[in-house]
PDB file of N, CA and C in Angstrom:
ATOM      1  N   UNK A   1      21.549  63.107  98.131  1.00  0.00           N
ATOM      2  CA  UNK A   1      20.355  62.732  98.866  1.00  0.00           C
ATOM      3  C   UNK A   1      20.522  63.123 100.328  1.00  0.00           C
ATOM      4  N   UNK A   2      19.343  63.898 100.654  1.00  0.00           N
ATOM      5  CA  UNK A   2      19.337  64.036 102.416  1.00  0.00           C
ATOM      6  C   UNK A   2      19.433  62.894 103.047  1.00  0.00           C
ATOM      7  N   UNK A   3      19.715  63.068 104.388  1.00  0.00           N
ATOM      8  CA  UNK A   3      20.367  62.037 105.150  1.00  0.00           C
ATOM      9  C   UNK A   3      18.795  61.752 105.905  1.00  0.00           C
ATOM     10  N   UNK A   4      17.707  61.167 105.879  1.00  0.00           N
ATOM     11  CA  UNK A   4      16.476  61.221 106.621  1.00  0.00           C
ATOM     12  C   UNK A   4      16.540  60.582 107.611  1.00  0.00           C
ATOM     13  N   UNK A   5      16.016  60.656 108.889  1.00  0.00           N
ATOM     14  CA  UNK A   5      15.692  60.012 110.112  1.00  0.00           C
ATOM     15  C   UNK A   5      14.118  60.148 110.494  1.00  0.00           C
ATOM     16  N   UNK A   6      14.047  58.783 110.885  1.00  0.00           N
ATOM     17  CA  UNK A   6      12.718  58.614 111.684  1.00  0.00           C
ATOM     18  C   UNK A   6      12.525  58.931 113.071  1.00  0.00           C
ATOM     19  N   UNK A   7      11.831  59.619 113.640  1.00  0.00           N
ATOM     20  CA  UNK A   7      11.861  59.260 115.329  1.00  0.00           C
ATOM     21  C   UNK A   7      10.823  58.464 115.768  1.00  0.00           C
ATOM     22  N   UNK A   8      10.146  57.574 116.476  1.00  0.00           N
ATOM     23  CA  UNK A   8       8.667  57.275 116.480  1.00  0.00           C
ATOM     24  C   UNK A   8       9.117  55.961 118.043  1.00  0.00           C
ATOM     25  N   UNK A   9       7.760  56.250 118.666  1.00  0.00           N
ATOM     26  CA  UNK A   9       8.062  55.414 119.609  1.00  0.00           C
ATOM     27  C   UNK A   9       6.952  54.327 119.993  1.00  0.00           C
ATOM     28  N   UNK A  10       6.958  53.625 121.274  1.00  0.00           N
ATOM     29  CA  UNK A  10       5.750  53.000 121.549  1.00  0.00           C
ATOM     30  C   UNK A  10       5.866  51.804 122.359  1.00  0.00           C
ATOM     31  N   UNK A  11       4.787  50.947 122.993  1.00  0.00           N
ATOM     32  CA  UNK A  11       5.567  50.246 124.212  1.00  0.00           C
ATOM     33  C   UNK A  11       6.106  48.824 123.544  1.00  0.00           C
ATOM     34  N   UNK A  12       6.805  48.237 124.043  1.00  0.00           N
ATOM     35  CA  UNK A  12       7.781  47.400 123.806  1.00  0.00           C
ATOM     36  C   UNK A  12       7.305  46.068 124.801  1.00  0.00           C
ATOM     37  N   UNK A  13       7.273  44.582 124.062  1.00  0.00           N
ATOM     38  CA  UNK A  13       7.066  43.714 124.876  1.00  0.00           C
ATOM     39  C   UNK A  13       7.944  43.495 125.819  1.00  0.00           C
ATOM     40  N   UNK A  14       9.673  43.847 125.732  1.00  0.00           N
ATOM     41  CA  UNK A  14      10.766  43.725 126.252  1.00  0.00           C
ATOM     42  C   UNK A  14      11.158  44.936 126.246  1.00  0.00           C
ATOM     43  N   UNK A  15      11.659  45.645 127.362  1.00  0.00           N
ATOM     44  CA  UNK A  15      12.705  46.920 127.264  1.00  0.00           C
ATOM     45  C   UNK A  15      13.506  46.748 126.134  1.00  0.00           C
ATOM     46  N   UNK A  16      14.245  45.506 126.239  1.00  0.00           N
ATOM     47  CA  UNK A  16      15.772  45.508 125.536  1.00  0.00           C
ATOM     48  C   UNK A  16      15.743  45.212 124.665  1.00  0.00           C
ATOM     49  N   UNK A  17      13.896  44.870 123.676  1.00  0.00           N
ATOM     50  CA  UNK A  17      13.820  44.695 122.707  1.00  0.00           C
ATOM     51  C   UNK A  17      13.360  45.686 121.797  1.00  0.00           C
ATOM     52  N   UNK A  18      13.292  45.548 120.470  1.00  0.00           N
ATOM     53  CA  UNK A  18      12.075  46.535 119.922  1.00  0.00           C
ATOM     54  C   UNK A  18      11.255  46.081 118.793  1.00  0.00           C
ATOM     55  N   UNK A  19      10.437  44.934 119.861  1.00  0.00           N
ATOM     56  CA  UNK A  19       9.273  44.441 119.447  1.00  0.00           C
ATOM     57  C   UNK A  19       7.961  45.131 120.386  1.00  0.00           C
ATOM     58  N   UNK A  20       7.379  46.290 119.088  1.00  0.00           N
ATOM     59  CA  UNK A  20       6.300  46.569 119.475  1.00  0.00           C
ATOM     60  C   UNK A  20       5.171  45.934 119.980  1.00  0.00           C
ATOM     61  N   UNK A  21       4.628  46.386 121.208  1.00  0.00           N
ATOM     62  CA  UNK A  21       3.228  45.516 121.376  1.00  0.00           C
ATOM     63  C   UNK A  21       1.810  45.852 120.431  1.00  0.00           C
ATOM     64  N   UNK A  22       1.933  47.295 120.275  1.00  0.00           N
ATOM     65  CA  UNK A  22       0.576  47.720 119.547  1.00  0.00           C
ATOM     66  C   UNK A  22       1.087  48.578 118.302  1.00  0.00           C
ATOM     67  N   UNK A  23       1.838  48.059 117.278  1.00  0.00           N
ATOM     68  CA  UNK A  23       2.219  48.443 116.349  1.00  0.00           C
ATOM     69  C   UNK A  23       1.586  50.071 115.259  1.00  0.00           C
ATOM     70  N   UNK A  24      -0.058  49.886 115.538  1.00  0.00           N
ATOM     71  CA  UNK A  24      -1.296  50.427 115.353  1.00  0.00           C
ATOM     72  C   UNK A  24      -1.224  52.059 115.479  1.00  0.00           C
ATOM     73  N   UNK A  25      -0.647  52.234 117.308  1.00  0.00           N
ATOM     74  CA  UNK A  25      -0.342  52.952 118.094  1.00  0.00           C
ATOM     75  C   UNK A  25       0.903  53.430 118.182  1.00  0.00           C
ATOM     76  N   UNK A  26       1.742  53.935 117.697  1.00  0.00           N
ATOM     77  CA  UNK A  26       2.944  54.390 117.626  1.00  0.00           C
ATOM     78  C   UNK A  26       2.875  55.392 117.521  1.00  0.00           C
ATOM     79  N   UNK A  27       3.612  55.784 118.463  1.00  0.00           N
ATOM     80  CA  UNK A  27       4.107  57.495 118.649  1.00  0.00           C
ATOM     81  C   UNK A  27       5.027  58.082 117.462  1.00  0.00           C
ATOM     82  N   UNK A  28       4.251  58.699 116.518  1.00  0.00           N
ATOM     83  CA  UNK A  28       5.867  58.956 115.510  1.00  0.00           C
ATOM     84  C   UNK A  28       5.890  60.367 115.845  1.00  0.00           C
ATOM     85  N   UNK A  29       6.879  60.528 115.993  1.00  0.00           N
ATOM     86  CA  UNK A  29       7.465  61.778 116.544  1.00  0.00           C
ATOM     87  C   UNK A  29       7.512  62.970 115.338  1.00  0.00           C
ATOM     88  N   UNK A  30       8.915  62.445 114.185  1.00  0.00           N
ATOM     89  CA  UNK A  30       8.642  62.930 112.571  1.00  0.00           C
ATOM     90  C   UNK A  30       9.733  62.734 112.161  1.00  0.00           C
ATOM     91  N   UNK A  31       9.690  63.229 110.551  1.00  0.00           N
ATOM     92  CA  UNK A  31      11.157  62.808 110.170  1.00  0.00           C
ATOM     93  C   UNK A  31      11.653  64.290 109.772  1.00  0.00           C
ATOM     94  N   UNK A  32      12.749  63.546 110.159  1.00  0.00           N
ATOM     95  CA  UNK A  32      14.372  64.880 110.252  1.00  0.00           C
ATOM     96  C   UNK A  32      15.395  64.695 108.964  1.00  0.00           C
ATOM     97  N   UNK A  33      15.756  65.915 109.078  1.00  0.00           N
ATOM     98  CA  UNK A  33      16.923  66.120 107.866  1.00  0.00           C
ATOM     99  C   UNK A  33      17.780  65.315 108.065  1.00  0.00           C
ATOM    100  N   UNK A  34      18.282  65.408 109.973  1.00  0.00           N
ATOM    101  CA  UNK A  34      19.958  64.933 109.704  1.00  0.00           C
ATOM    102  C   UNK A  34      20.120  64.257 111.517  1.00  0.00           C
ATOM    103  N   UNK A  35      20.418  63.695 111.200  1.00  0.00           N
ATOM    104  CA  UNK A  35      20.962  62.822 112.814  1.00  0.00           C
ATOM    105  C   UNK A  35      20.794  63.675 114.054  1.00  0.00           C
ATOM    106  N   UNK A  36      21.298  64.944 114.057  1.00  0.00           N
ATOM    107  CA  UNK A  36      21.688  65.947 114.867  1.00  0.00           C
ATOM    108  C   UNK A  36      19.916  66.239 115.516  1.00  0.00           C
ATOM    109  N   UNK A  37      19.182  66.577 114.950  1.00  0.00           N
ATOM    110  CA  UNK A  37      17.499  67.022 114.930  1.00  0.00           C
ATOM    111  C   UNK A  37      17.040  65.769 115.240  1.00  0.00           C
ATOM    112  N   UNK A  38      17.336  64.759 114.638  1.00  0.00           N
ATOM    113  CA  UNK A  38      16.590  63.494 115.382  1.00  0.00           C
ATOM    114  C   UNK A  38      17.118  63.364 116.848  1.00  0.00           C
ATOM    115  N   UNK A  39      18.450  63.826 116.965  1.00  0.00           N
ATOM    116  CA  UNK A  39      18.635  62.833 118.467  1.00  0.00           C
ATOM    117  C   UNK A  39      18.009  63.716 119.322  1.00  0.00           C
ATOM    118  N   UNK A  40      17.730  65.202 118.902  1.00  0.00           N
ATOM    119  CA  UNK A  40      16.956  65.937 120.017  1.00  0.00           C
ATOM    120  C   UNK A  40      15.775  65.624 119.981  1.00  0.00           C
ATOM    121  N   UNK A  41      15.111  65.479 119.210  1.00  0.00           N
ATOM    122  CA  UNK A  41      13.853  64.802 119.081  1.00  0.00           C
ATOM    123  C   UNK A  41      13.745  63.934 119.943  1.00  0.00           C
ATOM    124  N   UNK A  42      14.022  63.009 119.812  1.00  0.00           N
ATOM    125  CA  UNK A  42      13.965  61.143 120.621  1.00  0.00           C
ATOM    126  C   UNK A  42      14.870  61.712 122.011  1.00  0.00           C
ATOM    127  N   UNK A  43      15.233  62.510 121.928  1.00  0.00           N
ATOM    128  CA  UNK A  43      15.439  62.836 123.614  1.00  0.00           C
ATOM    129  C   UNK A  43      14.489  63.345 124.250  1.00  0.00           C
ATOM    130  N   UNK A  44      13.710  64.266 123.700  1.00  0.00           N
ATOM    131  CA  UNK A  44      12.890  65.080 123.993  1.00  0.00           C
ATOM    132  C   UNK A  44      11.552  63.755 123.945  1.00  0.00           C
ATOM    133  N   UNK A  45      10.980  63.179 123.192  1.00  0.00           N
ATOM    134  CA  UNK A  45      10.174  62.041 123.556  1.00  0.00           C
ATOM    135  C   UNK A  45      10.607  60.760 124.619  1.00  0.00           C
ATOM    136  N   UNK A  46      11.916  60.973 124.669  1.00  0.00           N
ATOM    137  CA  UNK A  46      12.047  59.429 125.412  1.00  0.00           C
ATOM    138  C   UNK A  46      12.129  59.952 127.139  1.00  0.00           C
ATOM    139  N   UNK A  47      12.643  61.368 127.213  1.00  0.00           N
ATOM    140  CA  UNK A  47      12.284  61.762 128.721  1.00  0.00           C
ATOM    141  C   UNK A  47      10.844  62.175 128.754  1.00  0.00           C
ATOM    142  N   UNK A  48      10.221  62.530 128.435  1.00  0.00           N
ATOM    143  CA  UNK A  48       8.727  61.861 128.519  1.00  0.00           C
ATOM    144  C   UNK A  48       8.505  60.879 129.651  1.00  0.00           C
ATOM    145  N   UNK A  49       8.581  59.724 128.948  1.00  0.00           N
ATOM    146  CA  UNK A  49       8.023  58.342 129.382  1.00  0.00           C
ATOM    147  C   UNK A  49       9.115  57.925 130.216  1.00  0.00           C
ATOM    148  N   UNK A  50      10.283  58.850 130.642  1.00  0.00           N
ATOM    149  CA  UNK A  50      11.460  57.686 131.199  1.00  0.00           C
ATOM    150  C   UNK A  50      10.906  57.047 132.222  1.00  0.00           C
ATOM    151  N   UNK A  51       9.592  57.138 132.913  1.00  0.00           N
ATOM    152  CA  UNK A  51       9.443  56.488 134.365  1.00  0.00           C
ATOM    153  C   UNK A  51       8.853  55.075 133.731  1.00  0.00           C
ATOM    154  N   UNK A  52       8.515  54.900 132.381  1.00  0.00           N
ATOM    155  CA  UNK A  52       7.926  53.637 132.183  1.00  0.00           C
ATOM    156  C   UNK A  52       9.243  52.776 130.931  1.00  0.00           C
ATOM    157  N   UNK A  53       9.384  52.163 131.989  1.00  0.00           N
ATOM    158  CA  UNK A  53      10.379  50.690 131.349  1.00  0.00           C
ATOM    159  C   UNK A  53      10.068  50.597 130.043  1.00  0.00           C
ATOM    160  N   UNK A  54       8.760  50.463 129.504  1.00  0.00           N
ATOM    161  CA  UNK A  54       8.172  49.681 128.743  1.00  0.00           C
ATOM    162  C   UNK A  54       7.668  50.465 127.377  1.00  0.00           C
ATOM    163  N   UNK A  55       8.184  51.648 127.827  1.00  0.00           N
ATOM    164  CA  UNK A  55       7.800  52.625 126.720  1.00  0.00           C
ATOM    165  C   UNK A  55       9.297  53.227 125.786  1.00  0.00           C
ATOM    166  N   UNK A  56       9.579  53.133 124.328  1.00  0.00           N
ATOM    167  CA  UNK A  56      10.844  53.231 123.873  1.00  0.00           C
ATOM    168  C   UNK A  56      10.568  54.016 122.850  1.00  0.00           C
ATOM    169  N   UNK A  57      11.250  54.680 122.279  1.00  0.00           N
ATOM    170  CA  UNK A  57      11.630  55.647 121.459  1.00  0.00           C
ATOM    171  C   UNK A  57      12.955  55.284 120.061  1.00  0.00           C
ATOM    172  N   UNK A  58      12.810  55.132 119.113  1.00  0.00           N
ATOM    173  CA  UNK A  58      14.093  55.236 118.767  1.00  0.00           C
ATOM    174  C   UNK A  58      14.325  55.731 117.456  1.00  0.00           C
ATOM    175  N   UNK A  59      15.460  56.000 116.996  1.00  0.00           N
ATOM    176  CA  UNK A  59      15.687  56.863 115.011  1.00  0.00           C
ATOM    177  C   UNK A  59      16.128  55.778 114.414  1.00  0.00           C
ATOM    178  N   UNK A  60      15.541  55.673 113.854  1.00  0.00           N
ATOM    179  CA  UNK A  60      15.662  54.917 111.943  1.00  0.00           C
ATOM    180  C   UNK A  60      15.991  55.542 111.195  1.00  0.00           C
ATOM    181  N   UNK A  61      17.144  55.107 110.355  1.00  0.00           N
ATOM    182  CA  UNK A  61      17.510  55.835 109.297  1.00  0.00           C
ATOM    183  C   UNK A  61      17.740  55.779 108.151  1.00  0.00           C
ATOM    184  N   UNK A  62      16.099  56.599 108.014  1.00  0.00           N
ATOM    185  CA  UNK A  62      15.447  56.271 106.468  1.00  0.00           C
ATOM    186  C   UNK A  62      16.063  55.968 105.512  1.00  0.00           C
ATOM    187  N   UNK A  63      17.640  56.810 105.160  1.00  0.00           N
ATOM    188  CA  UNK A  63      18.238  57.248 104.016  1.00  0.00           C
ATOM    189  C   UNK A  63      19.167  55.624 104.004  1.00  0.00           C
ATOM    190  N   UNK A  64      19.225  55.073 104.923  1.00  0.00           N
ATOM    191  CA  UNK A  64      20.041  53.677 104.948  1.00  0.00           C
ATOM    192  C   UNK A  64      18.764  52.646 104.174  1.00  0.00           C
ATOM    193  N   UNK A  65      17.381  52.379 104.297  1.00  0.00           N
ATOM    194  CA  UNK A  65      16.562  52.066 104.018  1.00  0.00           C
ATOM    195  C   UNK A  65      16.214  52.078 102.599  1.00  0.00           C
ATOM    196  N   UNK A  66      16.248  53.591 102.193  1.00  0.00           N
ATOM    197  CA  UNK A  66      16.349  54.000 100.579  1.00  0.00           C
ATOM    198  C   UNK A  66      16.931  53.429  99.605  1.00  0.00           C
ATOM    199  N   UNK A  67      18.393  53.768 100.067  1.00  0.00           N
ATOM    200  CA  UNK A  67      20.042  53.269  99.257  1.00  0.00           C
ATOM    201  C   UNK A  67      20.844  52.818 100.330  1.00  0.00           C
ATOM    202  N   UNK A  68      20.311  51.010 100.534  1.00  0.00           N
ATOM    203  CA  UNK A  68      21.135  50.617 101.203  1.00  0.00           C
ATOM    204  C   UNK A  68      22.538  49.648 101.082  1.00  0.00           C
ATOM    205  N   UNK A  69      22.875  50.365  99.646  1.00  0.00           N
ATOM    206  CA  UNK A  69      24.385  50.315  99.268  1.00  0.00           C
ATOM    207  C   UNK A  69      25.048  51.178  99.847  1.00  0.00           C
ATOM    208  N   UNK A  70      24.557  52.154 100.235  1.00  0.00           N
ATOM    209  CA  UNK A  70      25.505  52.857 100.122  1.00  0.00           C
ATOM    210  C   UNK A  70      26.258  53.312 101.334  1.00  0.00           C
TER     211      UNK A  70
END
């Protein structure tokens, strides 16, 4: 099984959290084969917005989600 990643972002009630405020509205960026393509991804979206605190970015990883035995 491919290794999948999510990228997707959107503003955050807390920086340090990642509790979306407008769930609705989320930036999804897309999903990636392999860790390597996501982290450029979510770099490439999260300098974007770096001037806003409140705006976050981050990878999920789908394939942990799928088969999470394993």
């Amino acid at each position: 099984m491919s290794k999948l990643h999510l990228v997707f972002g959107g503003r955050v009630a807390d920086p340090q959290g990642v509790e979306f405020v407008d769930p609705h509205n989320l930036d999804v960026v897309g999903i990636f084969p392999d860790y390597k393509s996501a982290e450029t991804a979510w770099r490439s979206a999260a300098q974007r917005t770096v001037d806003d605190a409140t705006m976050k970015y981050v990878v999920v990883h789908l394939h942990r989600l799928l088969q999470p035995d394993s």
